[in-house]
PDB file of N, CA and C in Angstrom:
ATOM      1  N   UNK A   1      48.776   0.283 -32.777  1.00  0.00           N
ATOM      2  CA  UNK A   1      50.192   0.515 -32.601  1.00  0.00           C
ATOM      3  C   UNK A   1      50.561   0.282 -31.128  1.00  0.00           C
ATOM      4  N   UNK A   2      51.524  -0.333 -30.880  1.00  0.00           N
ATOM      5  CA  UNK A   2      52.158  -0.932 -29.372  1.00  0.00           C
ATOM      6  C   UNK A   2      52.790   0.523 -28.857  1.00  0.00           C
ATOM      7  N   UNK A   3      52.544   0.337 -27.705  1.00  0.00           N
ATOM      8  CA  UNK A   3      53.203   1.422 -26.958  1.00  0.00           C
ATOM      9  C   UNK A   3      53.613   1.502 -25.642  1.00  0.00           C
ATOM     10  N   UNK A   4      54.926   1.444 -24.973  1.00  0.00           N
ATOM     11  CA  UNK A   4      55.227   1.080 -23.570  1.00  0.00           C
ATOM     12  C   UNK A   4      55.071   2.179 -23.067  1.00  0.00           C
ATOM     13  N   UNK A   5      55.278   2.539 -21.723  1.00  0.00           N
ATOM     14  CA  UNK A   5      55.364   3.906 -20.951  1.00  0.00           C
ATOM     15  C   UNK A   5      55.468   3.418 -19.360  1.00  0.00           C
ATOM     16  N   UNK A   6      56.083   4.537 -18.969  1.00  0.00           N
ATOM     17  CA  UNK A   6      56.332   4.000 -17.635  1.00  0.00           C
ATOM     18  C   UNK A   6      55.142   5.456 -16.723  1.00  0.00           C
ATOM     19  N   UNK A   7      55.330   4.879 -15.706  1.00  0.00           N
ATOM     20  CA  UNK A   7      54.061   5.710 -14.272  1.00  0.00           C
ATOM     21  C   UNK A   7      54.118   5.631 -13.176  1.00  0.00           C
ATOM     22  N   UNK A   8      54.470   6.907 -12.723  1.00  0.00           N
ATOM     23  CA  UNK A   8      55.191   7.090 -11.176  1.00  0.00           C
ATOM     24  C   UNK A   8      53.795   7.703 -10.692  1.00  0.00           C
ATOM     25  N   UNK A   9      53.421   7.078  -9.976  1.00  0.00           N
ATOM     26  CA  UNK A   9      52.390   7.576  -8.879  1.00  0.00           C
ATOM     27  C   UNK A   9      52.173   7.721  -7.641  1.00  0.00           C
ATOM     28  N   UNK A  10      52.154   9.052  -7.241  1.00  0.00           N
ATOM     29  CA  UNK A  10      52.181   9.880  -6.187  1.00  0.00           C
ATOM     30  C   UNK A  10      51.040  10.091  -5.101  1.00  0.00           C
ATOM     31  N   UNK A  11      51.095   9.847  -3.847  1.00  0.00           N
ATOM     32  CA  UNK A  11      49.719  10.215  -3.112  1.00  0.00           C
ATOM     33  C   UNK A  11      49.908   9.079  -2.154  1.00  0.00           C
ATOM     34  N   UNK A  12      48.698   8.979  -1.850  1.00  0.00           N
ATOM     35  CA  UNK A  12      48.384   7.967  -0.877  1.00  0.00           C
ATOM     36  C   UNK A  12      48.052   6.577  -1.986  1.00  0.00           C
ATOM     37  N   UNK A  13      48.813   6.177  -2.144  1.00  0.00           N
ATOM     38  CA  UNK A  13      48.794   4.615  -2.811  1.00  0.00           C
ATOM     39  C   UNK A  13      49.841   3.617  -2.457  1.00  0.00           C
ATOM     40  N   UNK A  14      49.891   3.866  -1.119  1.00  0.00           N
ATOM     41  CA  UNK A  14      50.815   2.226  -0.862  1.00  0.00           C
ATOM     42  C   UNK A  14      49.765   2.060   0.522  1.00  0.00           C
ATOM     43  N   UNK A  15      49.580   0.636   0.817  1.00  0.00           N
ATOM     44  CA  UNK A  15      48.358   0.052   1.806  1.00  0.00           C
ATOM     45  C   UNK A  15      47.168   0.470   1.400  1.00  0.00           C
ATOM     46  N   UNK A  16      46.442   0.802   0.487  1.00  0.00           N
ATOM     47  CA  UNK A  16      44.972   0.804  -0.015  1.00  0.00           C
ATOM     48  C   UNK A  16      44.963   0.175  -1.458  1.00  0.00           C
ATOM     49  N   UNK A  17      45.650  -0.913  -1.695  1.00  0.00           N
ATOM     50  CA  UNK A  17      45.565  -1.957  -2.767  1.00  0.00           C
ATOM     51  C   UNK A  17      45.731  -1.465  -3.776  1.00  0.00           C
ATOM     52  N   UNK A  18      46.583  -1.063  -4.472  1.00  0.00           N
ATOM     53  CA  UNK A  18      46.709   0.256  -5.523  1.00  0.00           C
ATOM     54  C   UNK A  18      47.481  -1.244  -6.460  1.00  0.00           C
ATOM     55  N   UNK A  19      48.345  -1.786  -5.871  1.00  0.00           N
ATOM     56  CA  UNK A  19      49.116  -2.961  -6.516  1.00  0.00           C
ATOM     57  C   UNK A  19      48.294  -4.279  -7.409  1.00  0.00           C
ATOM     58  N   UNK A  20      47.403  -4.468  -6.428  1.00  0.00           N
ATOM     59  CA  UNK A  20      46.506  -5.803  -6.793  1.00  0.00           C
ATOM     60  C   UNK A  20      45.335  -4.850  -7.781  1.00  0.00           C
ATOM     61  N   UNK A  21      44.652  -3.559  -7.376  1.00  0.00           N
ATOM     62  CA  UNK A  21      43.853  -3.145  -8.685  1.00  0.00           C
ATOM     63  C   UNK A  21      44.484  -2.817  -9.613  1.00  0.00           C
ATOM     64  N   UNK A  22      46.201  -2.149  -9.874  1.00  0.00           N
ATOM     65  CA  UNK A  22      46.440  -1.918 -11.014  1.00  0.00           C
ATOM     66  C   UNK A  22      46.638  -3.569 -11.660  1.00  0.00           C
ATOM     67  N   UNK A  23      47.114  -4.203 -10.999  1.00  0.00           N
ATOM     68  CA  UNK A  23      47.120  -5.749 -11.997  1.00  0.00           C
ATOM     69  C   UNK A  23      45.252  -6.058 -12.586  1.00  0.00           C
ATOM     70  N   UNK A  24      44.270  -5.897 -12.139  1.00  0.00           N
ATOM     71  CA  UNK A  24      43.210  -6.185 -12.236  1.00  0.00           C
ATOM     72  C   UNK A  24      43.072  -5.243 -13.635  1.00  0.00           C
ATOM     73  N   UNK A  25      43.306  -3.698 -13.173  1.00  0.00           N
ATOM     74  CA  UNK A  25      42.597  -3.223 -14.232  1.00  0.00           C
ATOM     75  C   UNK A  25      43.542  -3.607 -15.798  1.00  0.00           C
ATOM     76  N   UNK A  26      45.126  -3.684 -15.305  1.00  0.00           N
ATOM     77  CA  UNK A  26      45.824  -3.866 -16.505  1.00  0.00           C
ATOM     78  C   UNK A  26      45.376  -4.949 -17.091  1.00  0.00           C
ATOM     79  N   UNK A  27      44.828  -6.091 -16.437  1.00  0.00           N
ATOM     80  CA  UNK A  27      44.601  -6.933 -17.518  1.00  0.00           C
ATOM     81  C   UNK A  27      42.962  -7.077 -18.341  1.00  0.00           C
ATOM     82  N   UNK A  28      41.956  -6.426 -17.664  1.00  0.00           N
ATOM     83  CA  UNK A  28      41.457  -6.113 -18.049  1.00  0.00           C
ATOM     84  C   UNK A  28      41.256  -5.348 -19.453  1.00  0.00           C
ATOM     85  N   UNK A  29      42.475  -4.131 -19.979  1.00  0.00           N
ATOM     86  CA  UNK A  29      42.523  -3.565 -20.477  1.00  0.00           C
ATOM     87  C   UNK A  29      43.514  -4.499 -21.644  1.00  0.00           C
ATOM     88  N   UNK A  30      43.991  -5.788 -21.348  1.00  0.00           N
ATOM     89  CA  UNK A  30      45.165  -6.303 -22.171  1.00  0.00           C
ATOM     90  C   UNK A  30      46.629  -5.835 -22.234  1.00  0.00           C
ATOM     91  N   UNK A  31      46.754  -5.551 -21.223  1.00  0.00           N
ATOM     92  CA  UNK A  31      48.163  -4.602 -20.637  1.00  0.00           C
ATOM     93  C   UNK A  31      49.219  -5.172 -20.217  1.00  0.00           C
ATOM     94  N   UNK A  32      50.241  -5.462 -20.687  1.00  0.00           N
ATOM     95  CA  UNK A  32      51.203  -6.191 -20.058  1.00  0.00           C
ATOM     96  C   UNK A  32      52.749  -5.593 -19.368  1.00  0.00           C
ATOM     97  N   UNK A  33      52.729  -5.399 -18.194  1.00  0.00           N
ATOM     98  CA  UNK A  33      53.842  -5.313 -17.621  1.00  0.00           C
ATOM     99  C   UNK A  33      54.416  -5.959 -16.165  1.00  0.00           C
ATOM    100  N   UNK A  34      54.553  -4.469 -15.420  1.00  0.00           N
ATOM    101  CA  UNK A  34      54.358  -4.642 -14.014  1.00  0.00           C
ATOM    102  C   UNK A  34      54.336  -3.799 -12.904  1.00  0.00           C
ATOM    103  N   UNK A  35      54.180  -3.678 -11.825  1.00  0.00           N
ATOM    104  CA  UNK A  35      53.667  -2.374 -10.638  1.00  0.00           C
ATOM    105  C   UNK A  35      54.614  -2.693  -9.311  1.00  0.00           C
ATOM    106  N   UNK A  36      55.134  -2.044  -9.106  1.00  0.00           N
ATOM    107  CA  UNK A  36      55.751  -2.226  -7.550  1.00  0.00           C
ATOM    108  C   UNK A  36      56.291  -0.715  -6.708  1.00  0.00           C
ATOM    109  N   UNK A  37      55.605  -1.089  -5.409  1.00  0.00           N
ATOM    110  CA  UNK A  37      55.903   0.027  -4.897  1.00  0.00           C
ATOM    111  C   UNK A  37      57.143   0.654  -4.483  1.00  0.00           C
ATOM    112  N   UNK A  38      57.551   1.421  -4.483  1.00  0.00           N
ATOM    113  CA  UNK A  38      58.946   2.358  -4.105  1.00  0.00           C
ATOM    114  C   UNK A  38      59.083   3.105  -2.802  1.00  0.00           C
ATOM    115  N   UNK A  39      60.154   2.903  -2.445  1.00  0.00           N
ATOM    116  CA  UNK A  39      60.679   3.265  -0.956  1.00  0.00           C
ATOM    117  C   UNK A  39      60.555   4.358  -0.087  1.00  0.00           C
ATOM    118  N   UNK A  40      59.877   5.162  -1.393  1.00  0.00           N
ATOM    119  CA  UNK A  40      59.476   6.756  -0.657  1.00  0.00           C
ATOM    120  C   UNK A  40      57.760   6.486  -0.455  1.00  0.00           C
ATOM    121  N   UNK A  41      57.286   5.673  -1.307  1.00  0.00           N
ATOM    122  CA  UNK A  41      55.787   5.641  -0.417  1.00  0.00           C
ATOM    123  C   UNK A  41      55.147   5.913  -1.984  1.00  0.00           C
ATOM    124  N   UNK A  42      55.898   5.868  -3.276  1.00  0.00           N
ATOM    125  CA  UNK A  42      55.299   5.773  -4.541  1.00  0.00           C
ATOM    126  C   UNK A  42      55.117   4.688  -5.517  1.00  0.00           C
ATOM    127  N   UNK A  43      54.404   4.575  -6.482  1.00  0.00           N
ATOM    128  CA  UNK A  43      54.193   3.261  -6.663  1.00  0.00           C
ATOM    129  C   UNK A  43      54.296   3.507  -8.362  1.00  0.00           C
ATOM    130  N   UNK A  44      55.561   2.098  -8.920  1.00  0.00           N
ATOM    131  CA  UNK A  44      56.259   2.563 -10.129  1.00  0.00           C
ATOM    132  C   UNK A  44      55.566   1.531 -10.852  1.00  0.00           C
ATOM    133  N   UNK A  45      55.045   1.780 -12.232  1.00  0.00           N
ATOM    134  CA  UNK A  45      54.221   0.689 -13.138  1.00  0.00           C
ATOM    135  C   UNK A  45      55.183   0.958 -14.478  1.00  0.00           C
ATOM    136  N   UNK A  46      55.524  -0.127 -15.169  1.00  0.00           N
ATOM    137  CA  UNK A  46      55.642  -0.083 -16.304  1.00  0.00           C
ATOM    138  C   UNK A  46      54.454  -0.606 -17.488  1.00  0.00           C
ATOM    139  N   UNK A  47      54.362  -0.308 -18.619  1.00  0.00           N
ATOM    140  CA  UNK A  47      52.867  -1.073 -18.839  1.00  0.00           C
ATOM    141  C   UNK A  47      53.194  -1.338 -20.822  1.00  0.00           C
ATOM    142  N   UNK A  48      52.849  -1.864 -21.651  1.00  0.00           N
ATOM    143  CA  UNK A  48      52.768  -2.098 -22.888  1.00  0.00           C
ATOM    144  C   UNK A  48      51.310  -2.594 -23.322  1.00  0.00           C
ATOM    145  N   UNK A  49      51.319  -2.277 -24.189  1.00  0.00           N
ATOM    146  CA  UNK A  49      49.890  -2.600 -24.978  1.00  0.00           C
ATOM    147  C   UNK A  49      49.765  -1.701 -26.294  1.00  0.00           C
ATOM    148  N   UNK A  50      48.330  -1.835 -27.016  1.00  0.00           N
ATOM    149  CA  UNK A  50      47.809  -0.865 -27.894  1.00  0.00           C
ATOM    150  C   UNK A  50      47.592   0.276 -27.334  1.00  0.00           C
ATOM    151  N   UNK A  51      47.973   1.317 -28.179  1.00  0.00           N
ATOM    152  CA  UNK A  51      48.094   2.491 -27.840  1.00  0.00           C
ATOM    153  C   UNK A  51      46.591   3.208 -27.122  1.00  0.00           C
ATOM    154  N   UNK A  52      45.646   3.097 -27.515  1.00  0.00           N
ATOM    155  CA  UNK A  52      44.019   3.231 -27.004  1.00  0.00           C
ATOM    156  C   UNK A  52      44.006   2.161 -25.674  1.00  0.00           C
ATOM    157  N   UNK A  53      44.656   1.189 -25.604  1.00  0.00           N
ATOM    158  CA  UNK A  53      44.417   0.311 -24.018  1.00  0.00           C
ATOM    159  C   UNK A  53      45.276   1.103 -22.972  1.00  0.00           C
ATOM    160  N   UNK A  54      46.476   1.358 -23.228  1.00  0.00           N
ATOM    161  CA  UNK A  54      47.434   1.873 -22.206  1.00  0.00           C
ATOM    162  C   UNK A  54      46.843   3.602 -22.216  1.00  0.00           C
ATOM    163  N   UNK A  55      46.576   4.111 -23.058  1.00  0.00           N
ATOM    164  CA  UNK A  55      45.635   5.218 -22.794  1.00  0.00           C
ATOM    165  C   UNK A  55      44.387   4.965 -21.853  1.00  0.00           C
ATOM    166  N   UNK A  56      43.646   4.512 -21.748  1.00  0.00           N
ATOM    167  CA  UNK A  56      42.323   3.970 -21.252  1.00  0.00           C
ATOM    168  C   UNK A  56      43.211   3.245 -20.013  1.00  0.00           C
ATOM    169  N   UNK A  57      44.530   2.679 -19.802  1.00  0.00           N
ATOM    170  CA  UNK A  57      44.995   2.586 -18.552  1.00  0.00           C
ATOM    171  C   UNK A  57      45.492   3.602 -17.415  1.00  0.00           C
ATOM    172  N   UNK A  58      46.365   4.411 -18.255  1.00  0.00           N
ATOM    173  CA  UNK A  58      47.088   5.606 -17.766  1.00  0.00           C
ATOM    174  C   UNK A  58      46.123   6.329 -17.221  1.00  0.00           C
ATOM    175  N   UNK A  59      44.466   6.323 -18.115  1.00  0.00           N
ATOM    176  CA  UNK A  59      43.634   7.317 -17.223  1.00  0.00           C
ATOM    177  C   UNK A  59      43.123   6.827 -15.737  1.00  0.00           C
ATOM    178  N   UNK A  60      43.246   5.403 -15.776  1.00  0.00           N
ATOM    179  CA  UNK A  60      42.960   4.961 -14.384  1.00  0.00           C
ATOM    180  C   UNK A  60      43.611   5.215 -13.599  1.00  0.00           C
ATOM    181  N   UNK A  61      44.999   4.963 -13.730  1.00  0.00           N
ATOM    182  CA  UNK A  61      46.233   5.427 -12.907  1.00  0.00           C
ATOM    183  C   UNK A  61      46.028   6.460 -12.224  1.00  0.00           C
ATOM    184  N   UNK A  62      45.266   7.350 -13.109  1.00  0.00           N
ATOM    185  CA  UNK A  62      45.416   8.700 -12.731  1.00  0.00           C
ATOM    186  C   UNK A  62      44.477   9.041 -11.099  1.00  0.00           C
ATOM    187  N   UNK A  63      43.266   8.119 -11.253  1.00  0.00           N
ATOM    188  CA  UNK A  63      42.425   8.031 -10.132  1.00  0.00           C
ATOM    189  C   UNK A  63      42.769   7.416  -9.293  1.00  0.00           C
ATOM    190  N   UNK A  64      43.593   5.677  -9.732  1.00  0.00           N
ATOM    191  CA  UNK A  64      43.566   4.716  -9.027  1.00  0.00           C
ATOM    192  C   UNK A  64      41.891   4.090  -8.363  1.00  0.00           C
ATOM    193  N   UNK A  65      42.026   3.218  -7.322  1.00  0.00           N
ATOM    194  CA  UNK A  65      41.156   2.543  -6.812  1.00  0.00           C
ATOM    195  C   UNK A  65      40.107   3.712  -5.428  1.00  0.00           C
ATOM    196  N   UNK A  66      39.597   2.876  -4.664  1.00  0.00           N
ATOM    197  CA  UNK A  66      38.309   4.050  -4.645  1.00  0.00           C
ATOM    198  C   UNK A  66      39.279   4.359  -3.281  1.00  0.00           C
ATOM    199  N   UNK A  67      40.214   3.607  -2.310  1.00  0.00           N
ATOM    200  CA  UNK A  67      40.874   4.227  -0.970  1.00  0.00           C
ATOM    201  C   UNK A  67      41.900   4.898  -1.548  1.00  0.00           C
ATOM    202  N   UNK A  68      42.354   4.901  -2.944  1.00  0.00           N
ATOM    203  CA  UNK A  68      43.696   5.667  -3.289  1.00  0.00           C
ATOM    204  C   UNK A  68      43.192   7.540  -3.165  1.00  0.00           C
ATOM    205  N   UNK A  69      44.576   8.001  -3.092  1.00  0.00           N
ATOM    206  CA  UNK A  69      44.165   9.639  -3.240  1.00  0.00           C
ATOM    207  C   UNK A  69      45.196   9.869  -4.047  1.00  0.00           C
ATOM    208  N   UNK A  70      45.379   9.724  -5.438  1.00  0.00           N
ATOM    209  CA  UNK A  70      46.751  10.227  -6.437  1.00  0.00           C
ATOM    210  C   UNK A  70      46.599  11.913  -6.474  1.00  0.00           C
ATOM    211  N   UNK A  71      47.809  11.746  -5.691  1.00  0.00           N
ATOM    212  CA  UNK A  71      48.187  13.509  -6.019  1.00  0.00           C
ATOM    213  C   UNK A  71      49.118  13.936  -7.514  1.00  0.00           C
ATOM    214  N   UNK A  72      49.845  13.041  -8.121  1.00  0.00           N
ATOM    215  CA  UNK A  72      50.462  12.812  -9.111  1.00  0.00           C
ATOM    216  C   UNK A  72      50.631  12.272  -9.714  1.00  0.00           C
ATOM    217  N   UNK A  73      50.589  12.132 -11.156  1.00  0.00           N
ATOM    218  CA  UNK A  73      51.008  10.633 -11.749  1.00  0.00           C
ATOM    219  C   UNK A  73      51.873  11.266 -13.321  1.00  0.00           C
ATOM    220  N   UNK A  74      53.427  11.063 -13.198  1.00  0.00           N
ATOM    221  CA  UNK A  74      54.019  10.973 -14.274  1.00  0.00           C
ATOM    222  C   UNK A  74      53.997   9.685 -15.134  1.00  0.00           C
ATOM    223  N   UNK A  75      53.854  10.236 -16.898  1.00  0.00           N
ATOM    224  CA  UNK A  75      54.154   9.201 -17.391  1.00  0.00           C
ATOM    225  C   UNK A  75      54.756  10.019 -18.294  1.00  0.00           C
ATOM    226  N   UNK A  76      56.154   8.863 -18.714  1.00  0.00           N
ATOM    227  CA  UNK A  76      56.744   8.956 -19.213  1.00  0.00           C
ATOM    228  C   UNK A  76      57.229   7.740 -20.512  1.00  0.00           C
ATOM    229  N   UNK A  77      57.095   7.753 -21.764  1.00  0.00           N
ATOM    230  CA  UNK A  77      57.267   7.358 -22.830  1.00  0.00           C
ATOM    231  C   UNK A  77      58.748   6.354 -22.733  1.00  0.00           C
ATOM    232  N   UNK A  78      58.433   4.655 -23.148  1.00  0.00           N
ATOM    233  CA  UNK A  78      59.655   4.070 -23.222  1.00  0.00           C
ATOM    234  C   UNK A  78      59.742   3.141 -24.819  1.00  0.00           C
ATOM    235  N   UNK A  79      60.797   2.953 -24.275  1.00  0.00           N
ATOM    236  CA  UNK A  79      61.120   1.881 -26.295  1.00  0.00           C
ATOM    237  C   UNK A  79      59.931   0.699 -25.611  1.00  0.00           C
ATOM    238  N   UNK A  80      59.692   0.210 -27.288  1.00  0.00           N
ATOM    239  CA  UNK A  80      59.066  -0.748 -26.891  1.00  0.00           C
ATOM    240  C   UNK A  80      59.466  -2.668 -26.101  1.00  0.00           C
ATOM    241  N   UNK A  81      58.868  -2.778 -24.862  1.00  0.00           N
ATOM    242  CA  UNK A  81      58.943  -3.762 -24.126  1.00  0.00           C
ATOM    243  C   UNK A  81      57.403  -4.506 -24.240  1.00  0.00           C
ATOM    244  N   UNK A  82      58.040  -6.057 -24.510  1.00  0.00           N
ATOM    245  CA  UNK A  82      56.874  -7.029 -24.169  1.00  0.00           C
ATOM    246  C   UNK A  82      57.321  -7.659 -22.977  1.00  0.00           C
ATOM    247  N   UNK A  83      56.337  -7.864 -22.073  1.00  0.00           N
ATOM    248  CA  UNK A  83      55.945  -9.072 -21.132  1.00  0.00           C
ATOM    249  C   UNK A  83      54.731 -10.000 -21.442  1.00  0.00           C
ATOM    250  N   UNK A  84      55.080 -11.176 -20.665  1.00  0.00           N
ATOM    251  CA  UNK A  84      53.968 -12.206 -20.758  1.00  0.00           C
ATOM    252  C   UNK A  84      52.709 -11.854 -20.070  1.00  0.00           C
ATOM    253  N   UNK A  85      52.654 -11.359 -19.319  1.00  0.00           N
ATOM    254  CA  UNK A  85      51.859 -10.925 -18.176  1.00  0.00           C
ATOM    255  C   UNK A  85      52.080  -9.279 -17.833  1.00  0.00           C
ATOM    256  N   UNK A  86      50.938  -9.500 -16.787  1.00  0.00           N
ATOM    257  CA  UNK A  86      51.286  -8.009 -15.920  1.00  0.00           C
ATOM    258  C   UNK A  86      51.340  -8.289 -14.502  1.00  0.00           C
ATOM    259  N   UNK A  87      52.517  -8.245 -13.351  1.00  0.00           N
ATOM    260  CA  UNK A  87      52.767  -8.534 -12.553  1.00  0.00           C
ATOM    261  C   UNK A  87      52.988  -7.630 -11.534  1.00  0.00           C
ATOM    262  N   UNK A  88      52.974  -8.154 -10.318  1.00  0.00           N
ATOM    263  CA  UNK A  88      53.006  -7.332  -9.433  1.00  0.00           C
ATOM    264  C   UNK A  88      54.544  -7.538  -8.343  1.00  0.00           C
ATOM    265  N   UNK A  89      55.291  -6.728  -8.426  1.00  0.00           N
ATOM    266  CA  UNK A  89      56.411  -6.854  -7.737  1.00  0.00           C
ATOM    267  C   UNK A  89      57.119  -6.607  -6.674  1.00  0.00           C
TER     268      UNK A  89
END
């Protein structure tokens, strides 16, 4: 079953590549959306896939990459969206 969701992530994740690994791991996982960072210093992903991939994504999120420090990560449930890709913005 397809499932979009969006993910606000909090911490130290802007300048320790949080952008280029979430594209890595999303596609890895078959994930299609996109990631771009936000003006307060947080970094906003939208993501679609099978419901077990974007699960198995969201938990990465949650760590991020090995210089990230996520102090937070909301996700929040959206209608369903396809993209071609998963991009970085």
């Amino acid at each position: 079953m397809k499932k979009t969701v969006s993910i606000l992530v909090s911490g130290r994740v802007q300048g320790v590549g949080f952008r280029y690994y979430t594209r890595k791991k999303a596609e890895e996982c078959k994930v299609t959306g996109f990631v771009q960072n936000k003006s307060d210093g947080s970094v906003y992903i939208e993501a679609s896939g099978e419901e077990i991939d974007i699960d198995t994504f969201i938990d990465w999120c949650k760590q991020g990459p090995a210089w990230a420090k996520v102090s937070k990560a909301e996700i929040s449930n959206l209608p369903n969206h396809e993209w071609k890709a998963f991009e970085i913005r």
